[in-house]
PDB file of N, CA and C in Angstrom:
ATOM      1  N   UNK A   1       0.846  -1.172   0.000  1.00  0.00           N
ATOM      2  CA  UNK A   1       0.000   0.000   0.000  1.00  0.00           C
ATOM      3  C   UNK A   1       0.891   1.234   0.000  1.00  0.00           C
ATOM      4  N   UNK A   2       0.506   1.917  -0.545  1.00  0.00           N
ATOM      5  CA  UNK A   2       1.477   2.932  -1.375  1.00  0.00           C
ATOM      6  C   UNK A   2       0.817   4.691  -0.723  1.00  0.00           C
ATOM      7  N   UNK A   3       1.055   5.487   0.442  1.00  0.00           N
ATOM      8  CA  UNK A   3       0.369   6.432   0.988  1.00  0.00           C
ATOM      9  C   UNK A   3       1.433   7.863   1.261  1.00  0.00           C
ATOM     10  N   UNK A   4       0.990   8.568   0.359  1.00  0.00           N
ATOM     11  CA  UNK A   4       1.801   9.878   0.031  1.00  0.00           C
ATOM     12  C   UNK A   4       1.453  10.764   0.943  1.00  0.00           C
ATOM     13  N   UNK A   5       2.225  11.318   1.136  1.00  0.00           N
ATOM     14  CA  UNK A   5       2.712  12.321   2.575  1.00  0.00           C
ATOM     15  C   UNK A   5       1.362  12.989   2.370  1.00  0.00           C
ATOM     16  N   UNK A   6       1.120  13.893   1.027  1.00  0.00           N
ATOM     17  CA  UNK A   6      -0.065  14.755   1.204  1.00  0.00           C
ATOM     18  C   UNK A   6      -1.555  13.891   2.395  1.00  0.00           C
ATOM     19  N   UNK A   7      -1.717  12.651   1.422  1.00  0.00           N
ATOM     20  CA  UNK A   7      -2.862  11.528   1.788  1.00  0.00           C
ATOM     21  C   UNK A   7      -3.140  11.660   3.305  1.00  0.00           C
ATOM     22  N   UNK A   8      -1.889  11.344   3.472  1.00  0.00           N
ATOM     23  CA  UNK A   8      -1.584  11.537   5.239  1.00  0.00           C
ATOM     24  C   UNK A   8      -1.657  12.763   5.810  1.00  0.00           C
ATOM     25  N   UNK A   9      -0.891  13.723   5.217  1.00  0.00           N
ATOM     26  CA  UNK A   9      -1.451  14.985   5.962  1.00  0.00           C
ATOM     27  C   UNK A   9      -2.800  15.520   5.786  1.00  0.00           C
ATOM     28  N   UNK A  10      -3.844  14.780   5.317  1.00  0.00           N
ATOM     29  CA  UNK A  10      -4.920  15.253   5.118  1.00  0.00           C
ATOM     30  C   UNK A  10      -5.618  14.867   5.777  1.00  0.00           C
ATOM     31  N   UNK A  11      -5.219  13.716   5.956  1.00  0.00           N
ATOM     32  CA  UNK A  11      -6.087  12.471   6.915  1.00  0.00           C
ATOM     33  C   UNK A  11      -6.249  12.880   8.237  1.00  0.00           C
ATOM     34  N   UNK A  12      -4.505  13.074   8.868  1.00  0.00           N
ATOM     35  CA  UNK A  12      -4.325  14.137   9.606  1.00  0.00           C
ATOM     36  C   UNK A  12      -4.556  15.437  10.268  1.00  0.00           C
ATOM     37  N   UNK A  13      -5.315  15.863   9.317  1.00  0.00           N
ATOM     38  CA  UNK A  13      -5.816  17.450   9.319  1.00  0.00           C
ATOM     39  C   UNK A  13      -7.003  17.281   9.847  1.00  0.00           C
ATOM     40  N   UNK A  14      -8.152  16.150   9.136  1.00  0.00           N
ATOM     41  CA  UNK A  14      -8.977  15.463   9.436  1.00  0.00           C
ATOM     42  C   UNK A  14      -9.920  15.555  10.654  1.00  0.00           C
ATOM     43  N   UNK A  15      -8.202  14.608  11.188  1.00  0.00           N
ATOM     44  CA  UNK A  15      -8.806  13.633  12.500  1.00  0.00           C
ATOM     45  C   UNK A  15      -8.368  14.545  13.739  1.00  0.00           C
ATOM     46  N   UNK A  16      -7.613  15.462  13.263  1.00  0.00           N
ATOM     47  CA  UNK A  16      -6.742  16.243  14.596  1.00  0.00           C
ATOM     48  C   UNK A  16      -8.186  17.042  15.346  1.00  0.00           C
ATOM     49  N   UNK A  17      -9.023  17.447  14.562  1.00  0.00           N
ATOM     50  CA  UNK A  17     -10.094  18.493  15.277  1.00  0.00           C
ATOM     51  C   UNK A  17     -10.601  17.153  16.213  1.00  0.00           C
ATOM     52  N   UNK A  18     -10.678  16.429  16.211  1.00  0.00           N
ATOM     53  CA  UNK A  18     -11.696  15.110  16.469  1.00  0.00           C
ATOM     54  C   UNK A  18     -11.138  14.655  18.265  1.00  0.00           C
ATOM     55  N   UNK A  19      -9.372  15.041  18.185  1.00  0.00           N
ATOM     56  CA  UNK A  19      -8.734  14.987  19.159  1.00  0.00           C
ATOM     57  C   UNK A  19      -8.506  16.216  20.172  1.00  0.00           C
ATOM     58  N   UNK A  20      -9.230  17.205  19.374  1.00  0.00           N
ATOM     59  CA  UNK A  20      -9.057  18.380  20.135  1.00  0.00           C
ATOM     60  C   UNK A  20      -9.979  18.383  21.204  1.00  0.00           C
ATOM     61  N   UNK A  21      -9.610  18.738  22.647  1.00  0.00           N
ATOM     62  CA  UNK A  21     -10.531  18.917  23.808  1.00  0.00           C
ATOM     63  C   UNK A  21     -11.517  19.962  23.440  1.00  0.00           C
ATOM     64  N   UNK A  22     -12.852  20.086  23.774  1.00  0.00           N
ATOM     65  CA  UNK A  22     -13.117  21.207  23.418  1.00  0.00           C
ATOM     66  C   UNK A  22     -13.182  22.148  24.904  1.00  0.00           C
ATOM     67  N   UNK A  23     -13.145  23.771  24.292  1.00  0.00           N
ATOM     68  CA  UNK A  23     -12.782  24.506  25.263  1.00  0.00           C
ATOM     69  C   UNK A  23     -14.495  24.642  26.294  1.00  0.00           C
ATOM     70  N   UNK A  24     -13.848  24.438  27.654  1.00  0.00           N
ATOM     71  CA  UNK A  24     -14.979  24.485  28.452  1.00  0.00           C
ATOM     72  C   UNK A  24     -14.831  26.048  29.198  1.00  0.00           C
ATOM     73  N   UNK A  25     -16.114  26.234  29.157  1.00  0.00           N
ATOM     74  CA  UNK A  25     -16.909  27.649  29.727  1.00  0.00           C
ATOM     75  C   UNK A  25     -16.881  27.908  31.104  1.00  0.00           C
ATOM     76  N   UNK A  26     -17.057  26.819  32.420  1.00  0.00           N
ATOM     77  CA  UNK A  26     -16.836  26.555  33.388  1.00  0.00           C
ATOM     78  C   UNK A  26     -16.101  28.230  34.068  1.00  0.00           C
ATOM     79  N   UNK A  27     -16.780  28.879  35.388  1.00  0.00           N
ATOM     80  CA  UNK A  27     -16.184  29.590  36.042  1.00  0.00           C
ATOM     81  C   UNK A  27     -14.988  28.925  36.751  1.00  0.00           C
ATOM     82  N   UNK A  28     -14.987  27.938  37.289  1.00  0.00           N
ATOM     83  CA  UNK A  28     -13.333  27.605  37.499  1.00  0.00           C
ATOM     84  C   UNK A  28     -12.743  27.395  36.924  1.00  0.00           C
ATOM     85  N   UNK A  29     -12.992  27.325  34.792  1.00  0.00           N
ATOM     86  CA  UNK A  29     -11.961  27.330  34.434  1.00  0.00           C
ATOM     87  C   UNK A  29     -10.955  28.850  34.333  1.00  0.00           C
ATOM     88  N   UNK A  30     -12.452  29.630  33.875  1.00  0.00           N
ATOM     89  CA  UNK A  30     -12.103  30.899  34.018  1.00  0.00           C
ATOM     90  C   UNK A  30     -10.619  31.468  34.985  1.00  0.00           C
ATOM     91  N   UNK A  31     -11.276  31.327  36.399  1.00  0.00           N
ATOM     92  CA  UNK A  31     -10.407  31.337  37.374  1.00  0.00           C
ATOM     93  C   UNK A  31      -8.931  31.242  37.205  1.00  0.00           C
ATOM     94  N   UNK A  32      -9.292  29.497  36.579  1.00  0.00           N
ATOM     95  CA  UNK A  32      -7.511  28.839  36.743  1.00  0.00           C
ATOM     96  C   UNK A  32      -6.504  29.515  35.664  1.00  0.00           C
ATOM     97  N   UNK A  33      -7.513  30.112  34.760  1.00  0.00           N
ATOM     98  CA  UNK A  33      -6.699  31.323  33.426  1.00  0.00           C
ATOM     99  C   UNK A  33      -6.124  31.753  34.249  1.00  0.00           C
ATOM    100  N   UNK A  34      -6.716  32.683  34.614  1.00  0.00           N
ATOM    101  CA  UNK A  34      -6.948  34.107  35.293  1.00  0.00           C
ATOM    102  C   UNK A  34      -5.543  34.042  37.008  1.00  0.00           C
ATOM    103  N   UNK A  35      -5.612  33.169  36.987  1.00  0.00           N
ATOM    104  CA  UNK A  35      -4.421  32.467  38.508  1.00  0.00           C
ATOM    105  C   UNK A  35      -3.185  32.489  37.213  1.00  0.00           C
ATOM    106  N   UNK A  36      -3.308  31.636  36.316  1.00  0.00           N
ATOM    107  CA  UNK A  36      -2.108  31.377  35.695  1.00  0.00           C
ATOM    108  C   UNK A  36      -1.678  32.827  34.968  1.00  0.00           C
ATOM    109  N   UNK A  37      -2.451  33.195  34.679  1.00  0.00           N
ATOM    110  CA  UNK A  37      -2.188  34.529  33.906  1.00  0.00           C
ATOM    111  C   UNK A  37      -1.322  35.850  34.766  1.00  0.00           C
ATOM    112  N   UNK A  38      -1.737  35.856  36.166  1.00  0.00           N
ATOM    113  CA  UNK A  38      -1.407  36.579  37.150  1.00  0.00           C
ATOM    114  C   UNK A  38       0.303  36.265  37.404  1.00  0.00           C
ATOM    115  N   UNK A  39       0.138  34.976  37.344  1.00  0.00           N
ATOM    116  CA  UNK A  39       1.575  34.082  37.734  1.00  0.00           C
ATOM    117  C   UNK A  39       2.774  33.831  36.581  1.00  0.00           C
ATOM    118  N   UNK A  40       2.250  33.855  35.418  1.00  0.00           N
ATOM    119  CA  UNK A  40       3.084  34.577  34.205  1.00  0.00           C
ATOM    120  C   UNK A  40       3.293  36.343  33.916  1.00  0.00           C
ATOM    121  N   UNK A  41       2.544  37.005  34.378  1.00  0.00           N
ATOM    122  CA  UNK A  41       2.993  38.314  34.595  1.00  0.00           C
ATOM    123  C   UNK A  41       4.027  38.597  35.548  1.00  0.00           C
ATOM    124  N   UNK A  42       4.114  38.117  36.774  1.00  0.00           N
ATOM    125  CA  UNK A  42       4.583  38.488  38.048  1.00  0.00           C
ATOM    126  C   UNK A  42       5.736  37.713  37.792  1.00  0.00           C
ATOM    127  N   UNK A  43       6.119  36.108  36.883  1.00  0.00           N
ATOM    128  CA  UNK A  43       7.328  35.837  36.053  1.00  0.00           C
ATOM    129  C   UNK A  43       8.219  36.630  35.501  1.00  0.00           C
ATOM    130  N   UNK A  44       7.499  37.479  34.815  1.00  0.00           N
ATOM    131  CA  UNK A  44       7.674  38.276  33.387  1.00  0.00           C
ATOM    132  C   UNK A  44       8.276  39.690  34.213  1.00  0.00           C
ATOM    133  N   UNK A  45       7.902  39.961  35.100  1.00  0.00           N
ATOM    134  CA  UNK A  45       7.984  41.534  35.449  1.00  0.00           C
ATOM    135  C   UNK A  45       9.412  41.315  36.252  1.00  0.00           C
ATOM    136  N   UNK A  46       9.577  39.799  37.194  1.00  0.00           N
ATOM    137  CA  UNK A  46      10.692  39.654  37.941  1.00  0.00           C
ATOM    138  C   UNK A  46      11.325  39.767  36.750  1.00  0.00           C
ATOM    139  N   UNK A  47      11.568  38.688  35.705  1.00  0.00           N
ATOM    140  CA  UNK A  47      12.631  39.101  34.812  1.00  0.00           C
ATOM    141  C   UNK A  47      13.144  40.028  34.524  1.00  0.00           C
ATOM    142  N   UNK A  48      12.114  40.759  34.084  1.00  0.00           N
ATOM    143  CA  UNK A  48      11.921  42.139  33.239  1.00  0.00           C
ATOM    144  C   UNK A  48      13.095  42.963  34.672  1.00  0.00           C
ATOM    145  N   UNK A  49      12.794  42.880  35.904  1.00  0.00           N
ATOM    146  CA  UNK A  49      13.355  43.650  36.628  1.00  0.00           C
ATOM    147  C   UNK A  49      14.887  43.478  36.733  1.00  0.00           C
ATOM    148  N   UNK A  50      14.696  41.994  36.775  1.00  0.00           N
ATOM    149  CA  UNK A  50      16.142  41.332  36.891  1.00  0.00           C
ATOM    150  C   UNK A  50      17.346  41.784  35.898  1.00  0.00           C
ATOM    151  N   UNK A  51      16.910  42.133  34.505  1.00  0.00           N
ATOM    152  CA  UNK A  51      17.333  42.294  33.288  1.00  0.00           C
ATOM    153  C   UNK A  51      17.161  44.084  33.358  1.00  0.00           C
ATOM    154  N   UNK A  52      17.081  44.810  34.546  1.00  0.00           N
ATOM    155  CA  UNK A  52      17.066  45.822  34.080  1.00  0.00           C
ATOM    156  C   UNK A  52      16.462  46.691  33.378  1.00  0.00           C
ATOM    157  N   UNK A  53      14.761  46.360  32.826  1.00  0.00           N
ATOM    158  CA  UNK A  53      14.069  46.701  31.636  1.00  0.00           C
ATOM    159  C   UNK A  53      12.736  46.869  32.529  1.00  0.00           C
ATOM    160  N   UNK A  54      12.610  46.875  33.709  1.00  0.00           N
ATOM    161  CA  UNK A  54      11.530  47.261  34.713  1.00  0.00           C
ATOM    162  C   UNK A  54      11.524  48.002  35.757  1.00  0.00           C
ATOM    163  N   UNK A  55      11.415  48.570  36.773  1.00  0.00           N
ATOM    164  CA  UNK A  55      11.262  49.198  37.839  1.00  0.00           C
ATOM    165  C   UNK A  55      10.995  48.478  39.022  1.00  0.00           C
ATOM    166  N   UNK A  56      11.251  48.954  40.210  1.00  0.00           N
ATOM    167  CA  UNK A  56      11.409  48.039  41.240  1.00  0.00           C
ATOM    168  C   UNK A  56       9.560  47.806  41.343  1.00  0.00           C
ATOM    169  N   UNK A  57       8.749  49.296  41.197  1.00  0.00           N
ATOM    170  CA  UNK A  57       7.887  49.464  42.102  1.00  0.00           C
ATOM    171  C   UNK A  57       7.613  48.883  40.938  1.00  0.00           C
ATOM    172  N   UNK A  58       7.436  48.327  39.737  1.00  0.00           N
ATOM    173  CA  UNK A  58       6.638  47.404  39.221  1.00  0.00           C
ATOM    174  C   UNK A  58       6.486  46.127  39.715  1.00  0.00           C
ATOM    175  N   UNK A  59       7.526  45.825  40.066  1.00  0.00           N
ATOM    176  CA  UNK A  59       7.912  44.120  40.740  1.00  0.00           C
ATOM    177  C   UNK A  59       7.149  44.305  41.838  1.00  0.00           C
ATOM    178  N   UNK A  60       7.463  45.254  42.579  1.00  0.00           N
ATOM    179  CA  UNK A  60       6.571  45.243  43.734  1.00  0.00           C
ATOM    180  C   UNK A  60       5.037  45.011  43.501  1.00  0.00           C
ATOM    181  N   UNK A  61       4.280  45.944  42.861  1.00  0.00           N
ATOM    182  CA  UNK A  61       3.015  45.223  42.757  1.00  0.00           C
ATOM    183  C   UNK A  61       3.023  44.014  41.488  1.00  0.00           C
ATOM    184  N   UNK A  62       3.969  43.764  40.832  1.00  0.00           N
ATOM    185  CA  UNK A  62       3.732  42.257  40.685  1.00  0.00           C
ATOM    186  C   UNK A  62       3.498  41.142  41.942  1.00  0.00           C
ATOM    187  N   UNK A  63       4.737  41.477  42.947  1.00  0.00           N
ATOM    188  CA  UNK A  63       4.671  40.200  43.468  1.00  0.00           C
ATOM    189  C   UNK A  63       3.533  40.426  44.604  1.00  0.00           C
ATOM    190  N   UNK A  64       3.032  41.991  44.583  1.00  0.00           N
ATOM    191  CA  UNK A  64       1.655  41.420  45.352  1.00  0.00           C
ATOM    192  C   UNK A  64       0.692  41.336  44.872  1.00  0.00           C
ATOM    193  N   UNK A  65       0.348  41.571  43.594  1.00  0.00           N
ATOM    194  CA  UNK A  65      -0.837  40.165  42.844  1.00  0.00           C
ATOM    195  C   UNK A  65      -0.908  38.866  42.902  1.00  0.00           C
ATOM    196  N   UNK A  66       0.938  38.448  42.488  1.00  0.00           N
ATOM    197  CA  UNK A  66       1.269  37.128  42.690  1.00  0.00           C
ATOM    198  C   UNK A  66       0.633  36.620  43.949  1.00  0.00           C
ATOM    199  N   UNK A  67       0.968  37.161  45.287  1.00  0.00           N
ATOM    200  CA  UNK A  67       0.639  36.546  46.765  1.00  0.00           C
ATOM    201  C   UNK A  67      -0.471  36.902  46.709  1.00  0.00           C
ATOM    202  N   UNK A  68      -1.555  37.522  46.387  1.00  0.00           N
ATOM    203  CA  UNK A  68      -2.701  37.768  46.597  1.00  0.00           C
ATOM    204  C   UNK A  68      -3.502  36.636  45.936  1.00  0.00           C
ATOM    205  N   UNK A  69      -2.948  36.204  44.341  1.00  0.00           N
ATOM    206  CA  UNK A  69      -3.613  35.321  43.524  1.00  0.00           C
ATOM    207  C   UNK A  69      -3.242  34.192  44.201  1.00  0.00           C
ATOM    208  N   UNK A  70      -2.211  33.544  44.982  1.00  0.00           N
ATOM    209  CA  UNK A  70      -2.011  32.473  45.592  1.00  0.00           C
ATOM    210  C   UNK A  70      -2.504  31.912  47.146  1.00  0.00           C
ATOM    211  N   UNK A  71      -2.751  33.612  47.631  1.00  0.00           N
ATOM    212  CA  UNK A  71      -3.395  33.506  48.922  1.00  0.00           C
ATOM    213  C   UNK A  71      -4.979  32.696  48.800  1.00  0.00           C
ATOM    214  N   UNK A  72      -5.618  33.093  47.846  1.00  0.00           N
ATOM    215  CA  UNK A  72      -6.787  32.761  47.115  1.00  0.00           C
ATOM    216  C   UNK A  72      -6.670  31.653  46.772  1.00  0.00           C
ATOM    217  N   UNK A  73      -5.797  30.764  45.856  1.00  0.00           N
ATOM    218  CA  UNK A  73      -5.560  29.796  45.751  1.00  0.00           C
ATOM    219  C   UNK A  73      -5.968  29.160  46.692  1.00  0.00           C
ATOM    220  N   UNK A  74      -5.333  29.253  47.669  1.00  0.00           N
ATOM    221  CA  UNK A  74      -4.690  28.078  48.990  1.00  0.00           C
ATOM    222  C   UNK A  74      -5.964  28.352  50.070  1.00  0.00           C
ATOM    223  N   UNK A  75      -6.806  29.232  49.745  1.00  0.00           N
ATOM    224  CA  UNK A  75      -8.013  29.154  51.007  1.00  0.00           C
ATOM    225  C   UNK A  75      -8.910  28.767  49.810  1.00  0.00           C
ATOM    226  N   UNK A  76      -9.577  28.673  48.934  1.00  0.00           N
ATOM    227  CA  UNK A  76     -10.165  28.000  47.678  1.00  0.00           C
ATOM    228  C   UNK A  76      -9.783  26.652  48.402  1.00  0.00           C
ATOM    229  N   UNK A  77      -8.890  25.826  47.892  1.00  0.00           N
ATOM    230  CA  UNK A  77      -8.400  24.721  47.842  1.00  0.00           C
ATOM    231  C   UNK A  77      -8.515  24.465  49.610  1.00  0.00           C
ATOM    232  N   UNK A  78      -8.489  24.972  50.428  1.00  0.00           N
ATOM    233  CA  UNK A  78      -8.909  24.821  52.290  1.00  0.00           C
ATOM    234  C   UNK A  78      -9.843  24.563  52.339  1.00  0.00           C
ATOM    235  N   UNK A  79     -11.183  25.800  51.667  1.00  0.00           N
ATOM    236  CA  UNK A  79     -12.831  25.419  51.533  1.00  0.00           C
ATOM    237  C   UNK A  79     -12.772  23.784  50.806  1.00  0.00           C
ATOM    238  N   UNK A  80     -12.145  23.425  50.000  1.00  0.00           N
ATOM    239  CA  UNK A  80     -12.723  22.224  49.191  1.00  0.00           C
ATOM    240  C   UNK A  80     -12.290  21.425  49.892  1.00  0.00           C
ATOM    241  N   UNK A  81     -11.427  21.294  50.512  1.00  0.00           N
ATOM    242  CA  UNK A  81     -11.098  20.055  51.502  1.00  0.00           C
ATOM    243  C   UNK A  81     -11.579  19.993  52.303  1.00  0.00           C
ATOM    244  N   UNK A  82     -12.178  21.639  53.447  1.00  0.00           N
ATOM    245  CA  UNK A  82     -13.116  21.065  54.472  1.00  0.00           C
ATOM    246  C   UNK A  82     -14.472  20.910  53.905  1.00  0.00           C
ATOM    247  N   UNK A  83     -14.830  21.109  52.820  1.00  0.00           N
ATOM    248  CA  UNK A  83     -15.869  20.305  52.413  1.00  0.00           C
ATOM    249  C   UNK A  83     -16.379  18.804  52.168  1.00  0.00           C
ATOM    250  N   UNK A  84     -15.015  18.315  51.933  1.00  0.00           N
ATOM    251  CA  UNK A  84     -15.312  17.325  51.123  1.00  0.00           C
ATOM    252  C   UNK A  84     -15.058  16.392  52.742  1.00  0.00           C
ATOM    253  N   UNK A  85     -13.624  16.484  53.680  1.00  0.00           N
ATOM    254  CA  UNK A  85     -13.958  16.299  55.027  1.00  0.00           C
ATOM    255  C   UNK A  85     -15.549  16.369  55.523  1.00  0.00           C
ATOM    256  N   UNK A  86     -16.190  17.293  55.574  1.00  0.00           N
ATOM    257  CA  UNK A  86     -17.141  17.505  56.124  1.00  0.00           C
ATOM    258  C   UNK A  86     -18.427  15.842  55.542  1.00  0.00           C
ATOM    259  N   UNK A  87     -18.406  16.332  54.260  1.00  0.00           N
ATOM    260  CA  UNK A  87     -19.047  14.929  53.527  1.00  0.00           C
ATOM    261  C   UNK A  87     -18.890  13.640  53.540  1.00  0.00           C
ATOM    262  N   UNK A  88     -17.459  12.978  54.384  1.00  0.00           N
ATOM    263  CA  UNK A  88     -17.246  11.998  54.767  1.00  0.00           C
ATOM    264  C   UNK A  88     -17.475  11.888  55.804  1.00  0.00           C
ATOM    265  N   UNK A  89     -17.713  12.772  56.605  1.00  0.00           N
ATOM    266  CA  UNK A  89     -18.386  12.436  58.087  1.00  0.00           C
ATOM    267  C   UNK A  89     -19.869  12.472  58.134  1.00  0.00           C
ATOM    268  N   UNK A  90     -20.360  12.428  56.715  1.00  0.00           N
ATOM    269  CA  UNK A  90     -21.902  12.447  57.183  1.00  0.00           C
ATOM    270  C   UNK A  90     -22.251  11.168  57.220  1.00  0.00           C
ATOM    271  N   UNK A  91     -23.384  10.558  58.348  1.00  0.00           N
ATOM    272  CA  UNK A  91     -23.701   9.195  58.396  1.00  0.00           C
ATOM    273  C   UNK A  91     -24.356   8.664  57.048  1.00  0.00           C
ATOM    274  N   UNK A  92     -24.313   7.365  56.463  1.00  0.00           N
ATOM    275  CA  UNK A  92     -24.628   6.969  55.431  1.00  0.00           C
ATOM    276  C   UNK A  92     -25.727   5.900  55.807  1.00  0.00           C
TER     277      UNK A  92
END
């Protein structure tokens, strides 16, 4: 069987949408952007400072978005555990 690159890349082209996740709407996904997005800026700005091409007082309120977006994090993720605690102690 005899299958030319095009054949294949077509086939390919195809089937790839088929494998694609599709994008979900979800407010926590929102969120987890929105956390990561905070946490690639506050990356970006240390660099940026590190390299000389930023200001201190920028870094500064970078890194308190950063701790603010992580403070949030970590009491988010507290509520869901004493929740889910809470739900294993209910009698069944």
């Amino acid at each position: 069987m005899d299958i030319t690159s095009g054949l294949a890349a077509s086939a390919y082209a195809r089937a790839r949408p088929a494998t694609r996740p599709e994008p979900q709407s979800s407010p926590l996904a929102g969120m987890a952007q929105e956390f990561t997005d905070v946490l690639k800026a506050g990356e970006e700005t240390a660099m940026a400072t590190m390299t000389g091409r930023a200001d201190p007082h920028a870094l500064v309120q970078a890194l308190s978005a950063t701790e603010l977006a992580v403070e949030t994090a970590v009491t988010l993720r507290d509520k869901v555990v004493e929740a889910y605690q809470e739900i294993l102690r209910m009698p069944v």
